[in-house]
PDB file of N, CA and C in Angstrom:
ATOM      1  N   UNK A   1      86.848  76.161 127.288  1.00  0.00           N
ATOM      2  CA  UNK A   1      85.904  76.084 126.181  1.00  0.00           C
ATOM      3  C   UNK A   1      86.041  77.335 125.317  1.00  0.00           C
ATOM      4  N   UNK A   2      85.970  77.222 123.948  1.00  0.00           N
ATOM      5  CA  UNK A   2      86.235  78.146 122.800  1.00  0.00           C
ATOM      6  C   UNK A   2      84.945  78.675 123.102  1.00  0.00           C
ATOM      7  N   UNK A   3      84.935  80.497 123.029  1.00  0.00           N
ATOM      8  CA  UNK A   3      83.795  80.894 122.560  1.00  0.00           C
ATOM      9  C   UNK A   3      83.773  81.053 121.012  1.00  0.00           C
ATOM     10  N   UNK A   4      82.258  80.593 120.565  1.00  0.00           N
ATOM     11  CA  UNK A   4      81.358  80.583 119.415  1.00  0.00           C
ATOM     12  C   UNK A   4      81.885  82.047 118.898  1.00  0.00           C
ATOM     13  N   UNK A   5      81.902  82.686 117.519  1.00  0.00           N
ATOM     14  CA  UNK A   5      81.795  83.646 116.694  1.00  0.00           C
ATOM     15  C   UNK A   5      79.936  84.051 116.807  1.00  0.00           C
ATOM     16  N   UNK A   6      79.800  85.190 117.355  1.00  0.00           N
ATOM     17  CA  UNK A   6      78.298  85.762 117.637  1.00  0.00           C
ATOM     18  C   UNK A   6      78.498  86.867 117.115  1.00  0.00           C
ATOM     19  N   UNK A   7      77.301  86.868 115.989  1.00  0.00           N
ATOM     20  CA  UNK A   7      77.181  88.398 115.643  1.00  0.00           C
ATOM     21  C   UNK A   7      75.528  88.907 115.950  1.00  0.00           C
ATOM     22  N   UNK A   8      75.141  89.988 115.992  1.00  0.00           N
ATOM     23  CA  UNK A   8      74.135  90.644 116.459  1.00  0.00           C
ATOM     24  C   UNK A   8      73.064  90.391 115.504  1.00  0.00           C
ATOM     25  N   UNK A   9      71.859  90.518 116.154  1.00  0.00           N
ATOM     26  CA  UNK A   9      70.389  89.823 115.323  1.00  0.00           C
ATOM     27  C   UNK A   9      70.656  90.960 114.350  1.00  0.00           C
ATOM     28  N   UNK A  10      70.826  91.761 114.208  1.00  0.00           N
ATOM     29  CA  UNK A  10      70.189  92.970 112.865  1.00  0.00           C
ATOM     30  C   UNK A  10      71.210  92.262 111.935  1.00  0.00           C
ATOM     31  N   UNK A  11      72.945  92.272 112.144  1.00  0.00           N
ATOM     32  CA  UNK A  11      73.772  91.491 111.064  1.00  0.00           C
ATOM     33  C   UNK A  11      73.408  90.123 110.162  1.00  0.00           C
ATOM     34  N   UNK A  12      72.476  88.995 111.035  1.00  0.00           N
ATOM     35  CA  UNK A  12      72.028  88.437 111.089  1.00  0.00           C
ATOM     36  C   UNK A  12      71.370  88.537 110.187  1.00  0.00           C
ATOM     37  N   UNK A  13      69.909  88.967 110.453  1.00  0.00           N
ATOM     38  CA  UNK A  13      68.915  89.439 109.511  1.00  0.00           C
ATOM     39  C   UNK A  13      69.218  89.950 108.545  1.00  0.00           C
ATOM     40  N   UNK A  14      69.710  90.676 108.107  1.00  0.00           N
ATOM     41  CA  UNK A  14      70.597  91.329 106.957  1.00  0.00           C
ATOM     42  C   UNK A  14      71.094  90.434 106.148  1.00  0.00           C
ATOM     43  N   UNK A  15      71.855  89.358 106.327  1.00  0.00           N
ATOM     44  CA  UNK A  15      72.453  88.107 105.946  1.00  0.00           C
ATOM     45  C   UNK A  15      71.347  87.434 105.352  1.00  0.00           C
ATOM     46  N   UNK A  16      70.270  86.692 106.302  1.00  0.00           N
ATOM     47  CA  UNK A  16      69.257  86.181 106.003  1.00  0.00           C
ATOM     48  C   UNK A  16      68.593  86.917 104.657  1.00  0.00           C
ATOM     49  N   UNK A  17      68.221  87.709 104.758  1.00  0.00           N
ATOM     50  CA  UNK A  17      67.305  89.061 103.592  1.00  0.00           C
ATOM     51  C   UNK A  17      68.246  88.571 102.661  1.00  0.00           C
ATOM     52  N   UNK A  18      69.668  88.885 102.423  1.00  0.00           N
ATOM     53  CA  UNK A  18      70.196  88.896 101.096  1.00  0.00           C
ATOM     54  C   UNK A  18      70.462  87.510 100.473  1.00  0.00           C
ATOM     55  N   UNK A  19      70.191  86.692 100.980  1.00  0.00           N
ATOM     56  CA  UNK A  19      70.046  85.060 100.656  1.00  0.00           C
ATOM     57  C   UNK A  19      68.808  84.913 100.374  1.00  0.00           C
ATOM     58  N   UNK A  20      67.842  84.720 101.268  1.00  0.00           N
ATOM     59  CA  UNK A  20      66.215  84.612 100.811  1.00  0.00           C
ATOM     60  C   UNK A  20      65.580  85.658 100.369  1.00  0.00           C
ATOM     61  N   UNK A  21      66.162  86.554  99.524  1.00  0.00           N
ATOM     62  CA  UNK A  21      65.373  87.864  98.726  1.00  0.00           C
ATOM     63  C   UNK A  21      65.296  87.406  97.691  1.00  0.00           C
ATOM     64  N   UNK A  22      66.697  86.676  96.825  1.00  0.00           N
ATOM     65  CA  UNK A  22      66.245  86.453  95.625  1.00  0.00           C
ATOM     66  C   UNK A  22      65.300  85.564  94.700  1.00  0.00           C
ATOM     67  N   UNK A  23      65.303  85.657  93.301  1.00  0.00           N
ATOM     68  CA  UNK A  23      64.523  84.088  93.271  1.00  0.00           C
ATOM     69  C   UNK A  23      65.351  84.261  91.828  1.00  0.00           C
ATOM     70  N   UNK A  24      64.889  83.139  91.586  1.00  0.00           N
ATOM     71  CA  UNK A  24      65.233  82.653  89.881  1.00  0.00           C
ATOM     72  C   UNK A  24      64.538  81.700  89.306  1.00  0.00           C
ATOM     73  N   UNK A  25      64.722  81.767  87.898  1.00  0.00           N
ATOM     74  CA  UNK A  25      64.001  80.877  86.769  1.00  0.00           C
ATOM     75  C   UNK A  25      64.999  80.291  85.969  1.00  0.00           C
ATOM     76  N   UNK A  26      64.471  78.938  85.831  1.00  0.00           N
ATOM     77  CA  UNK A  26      65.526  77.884  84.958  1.00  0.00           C
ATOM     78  C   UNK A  26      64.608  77.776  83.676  1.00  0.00           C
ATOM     79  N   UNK A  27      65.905  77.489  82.374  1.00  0.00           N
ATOM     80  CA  UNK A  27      65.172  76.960  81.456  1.00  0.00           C
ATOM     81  C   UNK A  27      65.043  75.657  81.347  1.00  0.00           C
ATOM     82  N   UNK A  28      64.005  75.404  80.777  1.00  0.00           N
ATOM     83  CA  UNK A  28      63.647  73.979  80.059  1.00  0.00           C
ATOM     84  C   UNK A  28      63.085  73.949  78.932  1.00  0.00           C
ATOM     85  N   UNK A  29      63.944  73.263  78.000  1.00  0.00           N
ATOM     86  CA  UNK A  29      63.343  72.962  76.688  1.00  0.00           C
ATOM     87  C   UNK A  29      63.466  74.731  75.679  1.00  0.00           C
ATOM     88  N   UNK A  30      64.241  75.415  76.471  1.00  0.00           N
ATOM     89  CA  UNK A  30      64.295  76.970  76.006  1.00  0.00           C
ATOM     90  C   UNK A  30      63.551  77.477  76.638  1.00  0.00           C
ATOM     91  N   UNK A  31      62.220  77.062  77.539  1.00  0.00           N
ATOM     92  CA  UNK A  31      61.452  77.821  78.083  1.00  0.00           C
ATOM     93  C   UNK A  31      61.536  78.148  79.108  1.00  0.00           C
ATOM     94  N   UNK A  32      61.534  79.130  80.522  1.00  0.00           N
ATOM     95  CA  UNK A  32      61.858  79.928  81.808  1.00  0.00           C
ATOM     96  C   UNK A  32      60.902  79.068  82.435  1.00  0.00           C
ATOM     97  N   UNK A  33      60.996  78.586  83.333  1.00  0.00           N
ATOM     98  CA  UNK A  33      60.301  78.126  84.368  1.00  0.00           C
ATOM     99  C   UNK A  33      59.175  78.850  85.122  1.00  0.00           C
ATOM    100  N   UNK A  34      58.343  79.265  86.025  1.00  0.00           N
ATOM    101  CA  UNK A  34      58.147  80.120  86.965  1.00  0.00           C
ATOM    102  C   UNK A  34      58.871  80.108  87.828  1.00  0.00           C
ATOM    103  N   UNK A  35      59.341  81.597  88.418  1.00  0.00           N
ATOM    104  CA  UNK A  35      60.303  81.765  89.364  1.00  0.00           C
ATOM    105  C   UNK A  35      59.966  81.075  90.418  1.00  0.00           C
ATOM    106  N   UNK A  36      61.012  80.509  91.817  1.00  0.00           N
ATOM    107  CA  UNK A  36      60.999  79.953  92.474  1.00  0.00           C
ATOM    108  C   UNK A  36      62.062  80.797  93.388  1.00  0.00           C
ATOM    109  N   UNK A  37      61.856  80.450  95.114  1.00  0.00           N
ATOM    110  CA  UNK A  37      62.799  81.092  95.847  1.00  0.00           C
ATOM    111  C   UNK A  37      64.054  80.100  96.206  1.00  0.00           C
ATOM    112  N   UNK A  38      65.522  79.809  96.008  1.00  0.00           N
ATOM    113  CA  UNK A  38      65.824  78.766  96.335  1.00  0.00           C
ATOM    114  C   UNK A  38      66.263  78.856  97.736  1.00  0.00           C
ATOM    115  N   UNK A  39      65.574  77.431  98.701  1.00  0.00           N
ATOM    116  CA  UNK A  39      66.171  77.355 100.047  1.00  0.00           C
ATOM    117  C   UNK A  39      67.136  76.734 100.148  1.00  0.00           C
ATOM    118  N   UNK A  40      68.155  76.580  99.774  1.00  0.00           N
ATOM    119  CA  UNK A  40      69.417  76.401 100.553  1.00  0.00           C
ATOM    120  C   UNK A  40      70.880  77.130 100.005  1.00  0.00           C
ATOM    121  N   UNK A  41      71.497  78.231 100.862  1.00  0.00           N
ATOM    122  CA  UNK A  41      72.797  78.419 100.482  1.00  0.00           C
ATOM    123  C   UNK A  41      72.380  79.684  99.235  1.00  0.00           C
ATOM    124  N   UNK A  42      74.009  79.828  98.743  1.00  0.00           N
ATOM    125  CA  UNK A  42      73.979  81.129  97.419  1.00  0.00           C
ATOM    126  C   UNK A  42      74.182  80.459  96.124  1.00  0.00           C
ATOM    127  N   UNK A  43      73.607  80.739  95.419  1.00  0.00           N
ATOM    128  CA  UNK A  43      73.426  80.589  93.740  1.00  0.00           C
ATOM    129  C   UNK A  43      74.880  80.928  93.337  1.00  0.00           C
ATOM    130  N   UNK A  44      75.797  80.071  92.080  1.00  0.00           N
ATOM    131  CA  UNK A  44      76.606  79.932  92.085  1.00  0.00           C
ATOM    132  C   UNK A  44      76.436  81.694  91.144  1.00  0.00           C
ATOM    133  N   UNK A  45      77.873  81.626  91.578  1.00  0.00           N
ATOM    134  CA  UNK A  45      78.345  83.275  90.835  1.00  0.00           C
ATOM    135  C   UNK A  45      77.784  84.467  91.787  1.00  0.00           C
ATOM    136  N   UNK A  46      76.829  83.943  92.723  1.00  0.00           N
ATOM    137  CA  UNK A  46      76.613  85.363  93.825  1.00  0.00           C
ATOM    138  C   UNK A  46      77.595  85.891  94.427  1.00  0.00           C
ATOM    139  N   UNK A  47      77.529  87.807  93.980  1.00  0.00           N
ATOM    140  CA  UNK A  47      78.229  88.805  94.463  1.00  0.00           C
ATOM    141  C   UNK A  47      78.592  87.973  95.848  1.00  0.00           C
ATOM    142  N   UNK A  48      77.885  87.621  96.587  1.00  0.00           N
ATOM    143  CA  UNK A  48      77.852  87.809  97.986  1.00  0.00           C
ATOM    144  C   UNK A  48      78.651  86.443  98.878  1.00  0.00           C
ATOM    145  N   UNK A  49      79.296  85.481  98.082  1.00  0.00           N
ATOM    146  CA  UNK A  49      79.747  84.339  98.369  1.00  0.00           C
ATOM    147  C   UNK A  49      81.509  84.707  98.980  1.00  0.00           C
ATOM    148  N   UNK A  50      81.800  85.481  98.042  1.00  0.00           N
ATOM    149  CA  UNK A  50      83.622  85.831  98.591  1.00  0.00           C
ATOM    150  C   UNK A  50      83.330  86.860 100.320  1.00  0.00           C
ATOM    151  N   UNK A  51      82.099  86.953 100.246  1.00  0.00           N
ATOM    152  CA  UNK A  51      82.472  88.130 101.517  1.00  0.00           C
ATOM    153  C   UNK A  51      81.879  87.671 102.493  1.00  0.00           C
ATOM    154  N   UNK A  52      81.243  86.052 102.197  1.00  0.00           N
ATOM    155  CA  UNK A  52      80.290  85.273 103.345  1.00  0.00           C
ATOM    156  C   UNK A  52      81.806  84.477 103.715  1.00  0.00           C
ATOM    157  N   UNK A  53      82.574  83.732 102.856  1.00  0.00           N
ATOM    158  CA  UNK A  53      83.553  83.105 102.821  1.00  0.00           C
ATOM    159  C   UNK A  53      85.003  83.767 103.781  1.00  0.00           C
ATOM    160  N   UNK A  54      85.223  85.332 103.407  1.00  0.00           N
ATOM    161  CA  UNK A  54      86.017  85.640 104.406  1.00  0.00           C
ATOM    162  C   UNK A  54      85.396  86.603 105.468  1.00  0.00           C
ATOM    163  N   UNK A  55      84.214  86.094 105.785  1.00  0.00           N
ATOM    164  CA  UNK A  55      83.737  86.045 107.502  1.00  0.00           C
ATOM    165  C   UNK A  55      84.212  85.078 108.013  1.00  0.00           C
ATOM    166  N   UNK A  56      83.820  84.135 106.868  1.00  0.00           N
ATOM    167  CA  UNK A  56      84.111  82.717 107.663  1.00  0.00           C
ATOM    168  C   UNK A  56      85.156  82.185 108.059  1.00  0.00           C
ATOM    169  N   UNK A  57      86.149  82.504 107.088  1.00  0.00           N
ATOM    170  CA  UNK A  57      87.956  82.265 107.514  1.00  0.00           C
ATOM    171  C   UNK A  57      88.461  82.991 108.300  1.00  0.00           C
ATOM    172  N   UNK A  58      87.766  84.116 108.776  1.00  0.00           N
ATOM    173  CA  UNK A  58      88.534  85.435 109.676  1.00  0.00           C
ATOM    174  C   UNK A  58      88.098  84.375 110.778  1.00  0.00           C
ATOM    175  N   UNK A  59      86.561  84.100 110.870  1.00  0.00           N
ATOM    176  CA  UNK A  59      86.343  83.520 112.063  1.00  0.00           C
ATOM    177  C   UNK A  59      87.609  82.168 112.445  1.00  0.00           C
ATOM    178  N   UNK A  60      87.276  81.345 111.613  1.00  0.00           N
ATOM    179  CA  UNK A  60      87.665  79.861 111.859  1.00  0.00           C
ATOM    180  C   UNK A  60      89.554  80.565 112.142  1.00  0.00           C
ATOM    181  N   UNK A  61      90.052  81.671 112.025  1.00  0.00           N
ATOM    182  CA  UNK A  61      91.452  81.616 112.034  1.00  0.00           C
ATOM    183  C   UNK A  61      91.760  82.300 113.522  1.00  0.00           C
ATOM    184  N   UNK A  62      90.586  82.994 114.028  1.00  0.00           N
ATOM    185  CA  UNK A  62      90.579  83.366 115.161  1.00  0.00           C
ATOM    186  C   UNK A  62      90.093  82.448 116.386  1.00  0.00           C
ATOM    187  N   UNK A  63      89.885  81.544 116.133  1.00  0.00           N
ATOM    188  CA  UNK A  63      89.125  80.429 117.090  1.00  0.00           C
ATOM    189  C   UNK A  63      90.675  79.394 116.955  1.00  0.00           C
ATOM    190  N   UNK A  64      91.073  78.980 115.514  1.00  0.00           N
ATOM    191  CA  UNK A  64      92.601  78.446 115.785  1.00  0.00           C
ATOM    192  C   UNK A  64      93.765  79.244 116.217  1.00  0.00           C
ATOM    193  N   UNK A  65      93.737  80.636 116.743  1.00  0.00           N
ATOM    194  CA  UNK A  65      94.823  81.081 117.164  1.00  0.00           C
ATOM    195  C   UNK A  65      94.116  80.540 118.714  1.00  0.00           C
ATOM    196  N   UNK A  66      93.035  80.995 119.418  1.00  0.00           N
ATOM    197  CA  UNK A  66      92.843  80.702 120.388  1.00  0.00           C
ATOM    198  C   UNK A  66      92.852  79.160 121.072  1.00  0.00           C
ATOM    199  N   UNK A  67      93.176  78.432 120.342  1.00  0.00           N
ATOM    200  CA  UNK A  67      92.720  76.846 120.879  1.00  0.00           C
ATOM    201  C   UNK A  67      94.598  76.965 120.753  1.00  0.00           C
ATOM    202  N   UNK A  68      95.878  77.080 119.588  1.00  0.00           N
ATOM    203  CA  UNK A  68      96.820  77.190 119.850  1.00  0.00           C
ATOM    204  C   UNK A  68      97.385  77.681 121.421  1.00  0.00           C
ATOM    205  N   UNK A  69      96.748  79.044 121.466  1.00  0.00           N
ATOM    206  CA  UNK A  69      97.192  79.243 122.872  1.00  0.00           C
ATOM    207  C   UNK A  69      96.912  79.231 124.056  1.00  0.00           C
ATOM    208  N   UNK A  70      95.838  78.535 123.750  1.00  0.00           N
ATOM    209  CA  UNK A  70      95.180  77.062 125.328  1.00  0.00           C
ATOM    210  C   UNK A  70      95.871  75.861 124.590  1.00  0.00           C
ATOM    211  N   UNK A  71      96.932  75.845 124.351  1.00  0.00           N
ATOM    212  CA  UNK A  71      97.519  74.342 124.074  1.00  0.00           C
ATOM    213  C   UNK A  71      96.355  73.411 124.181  1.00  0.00           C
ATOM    214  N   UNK A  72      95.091  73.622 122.851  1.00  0.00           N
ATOM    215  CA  UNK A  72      94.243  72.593 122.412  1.00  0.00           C
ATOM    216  C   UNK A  72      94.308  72.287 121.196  1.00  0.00           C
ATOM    217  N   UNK A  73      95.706  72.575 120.373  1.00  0.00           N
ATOM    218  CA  UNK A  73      95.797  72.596 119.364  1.00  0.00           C
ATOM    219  C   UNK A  73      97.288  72.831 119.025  1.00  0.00           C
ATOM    220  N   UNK A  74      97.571  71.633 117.937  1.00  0.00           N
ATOM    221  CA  UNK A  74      99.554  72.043 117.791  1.00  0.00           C
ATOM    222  C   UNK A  74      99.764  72.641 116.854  1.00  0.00           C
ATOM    223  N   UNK A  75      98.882  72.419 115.474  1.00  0.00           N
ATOM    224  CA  UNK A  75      99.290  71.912 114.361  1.00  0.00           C
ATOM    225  C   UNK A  75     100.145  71.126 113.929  1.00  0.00           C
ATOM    226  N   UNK A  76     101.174  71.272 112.983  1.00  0.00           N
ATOM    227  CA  UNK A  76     102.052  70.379 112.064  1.00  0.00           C
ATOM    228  C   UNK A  76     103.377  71.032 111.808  1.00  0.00           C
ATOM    229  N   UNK A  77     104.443  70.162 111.977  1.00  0.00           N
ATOM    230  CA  UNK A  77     105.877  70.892 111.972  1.00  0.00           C
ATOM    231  C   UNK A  77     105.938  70.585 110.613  1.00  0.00           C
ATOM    232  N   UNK A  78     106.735  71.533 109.520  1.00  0.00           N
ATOM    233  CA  UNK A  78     106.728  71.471 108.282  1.00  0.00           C
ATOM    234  C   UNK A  78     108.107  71.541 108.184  1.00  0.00           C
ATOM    235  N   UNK A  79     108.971  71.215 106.588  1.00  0.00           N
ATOM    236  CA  UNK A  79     110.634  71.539 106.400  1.00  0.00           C
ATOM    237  C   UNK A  79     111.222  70.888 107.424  1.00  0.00           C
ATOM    238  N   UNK A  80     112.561  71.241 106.973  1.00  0.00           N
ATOM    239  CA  UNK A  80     113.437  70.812 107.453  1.00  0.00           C
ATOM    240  C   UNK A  80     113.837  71.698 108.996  1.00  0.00           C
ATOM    241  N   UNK A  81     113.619  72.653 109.061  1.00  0.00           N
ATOM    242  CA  UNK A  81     113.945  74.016 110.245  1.00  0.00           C
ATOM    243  C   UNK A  81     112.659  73.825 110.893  1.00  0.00           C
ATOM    244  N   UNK A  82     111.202  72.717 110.600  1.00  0.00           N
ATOM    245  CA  UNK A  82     110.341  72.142 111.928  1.00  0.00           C
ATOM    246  C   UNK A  82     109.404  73.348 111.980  1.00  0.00           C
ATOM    247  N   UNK A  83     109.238  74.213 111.069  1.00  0.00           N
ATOM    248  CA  UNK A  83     107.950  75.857 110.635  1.00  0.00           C
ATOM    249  C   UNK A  83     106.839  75.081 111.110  1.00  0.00           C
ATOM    250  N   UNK A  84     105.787  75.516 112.623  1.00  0.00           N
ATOM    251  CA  UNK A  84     104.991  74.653 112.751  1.00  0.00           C
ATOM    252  C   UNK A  84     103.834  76.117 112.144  1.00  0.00           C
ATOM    253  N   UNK A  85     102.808  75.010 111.180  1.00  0.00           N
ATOM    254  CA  UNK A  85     101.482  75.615 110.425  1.00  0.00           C
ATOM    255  C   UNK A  85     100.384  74.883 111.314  1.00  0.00           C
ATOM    256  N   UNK A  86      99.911  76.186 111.664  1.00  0.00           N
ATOM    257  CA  UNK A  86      98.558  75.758 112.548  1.00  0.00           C
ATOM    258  C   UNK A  86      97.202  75.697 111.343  1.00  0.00           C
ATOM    259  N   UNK A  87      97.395  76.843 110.121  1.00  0.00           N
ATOM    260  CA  UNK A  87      96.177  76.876 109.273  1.00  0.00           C
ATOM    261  C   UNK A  87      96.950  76.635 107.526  1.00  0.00           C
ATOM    262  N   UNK A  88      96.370  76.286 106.984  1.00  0.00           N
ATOM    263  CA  UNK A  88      96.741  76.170 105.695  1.00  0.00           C
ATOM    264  C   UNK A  88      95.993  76.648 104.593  1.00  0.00           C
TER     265      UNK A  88
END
């Protein structure tokens, strides 16, 4: 069995805070809304999306080297010379 990617409650929390800290206001009709907090995910163009993203690929590339070498995983032979790509 693969172990899970675990990071520590304070990293955690930290994460959490910089997602549910912000808020924003939409227009309508030209006019600002009252602010609102949004619950789900990052607002497009947030600083903070490229560096949530390569946590996430460091993780997911370290969990496919490990399932490769518990032969739980082949990938795909590519070309003509058979280059097997486990991630793409």
């Amino acid at each position: 069995m693969m172990k899970r990617m675990e990071f520590c409650d304070r990293w955690i929390g930290w994460i959490k805070e910089c997602l549910g800290s912000s808020s924003v206001s939409i227009l309508v009709n030209e006019s600002p809304t009252k602010e609102f907090i949004p619950t789900r995910g990052l607002r497009q163009g947030d600083p903070m999306a490229p560096f949530l993203f390569l946590i996430v690929t460091k993780g997911l590339a370290g969990l496919m080297r490990q399932a490769v070498k518990k032969d739980m995983y082949s990938g795909i032979k590519v070309c003509a010379n058979g280059v097997n790509v486990g991630l793409l």
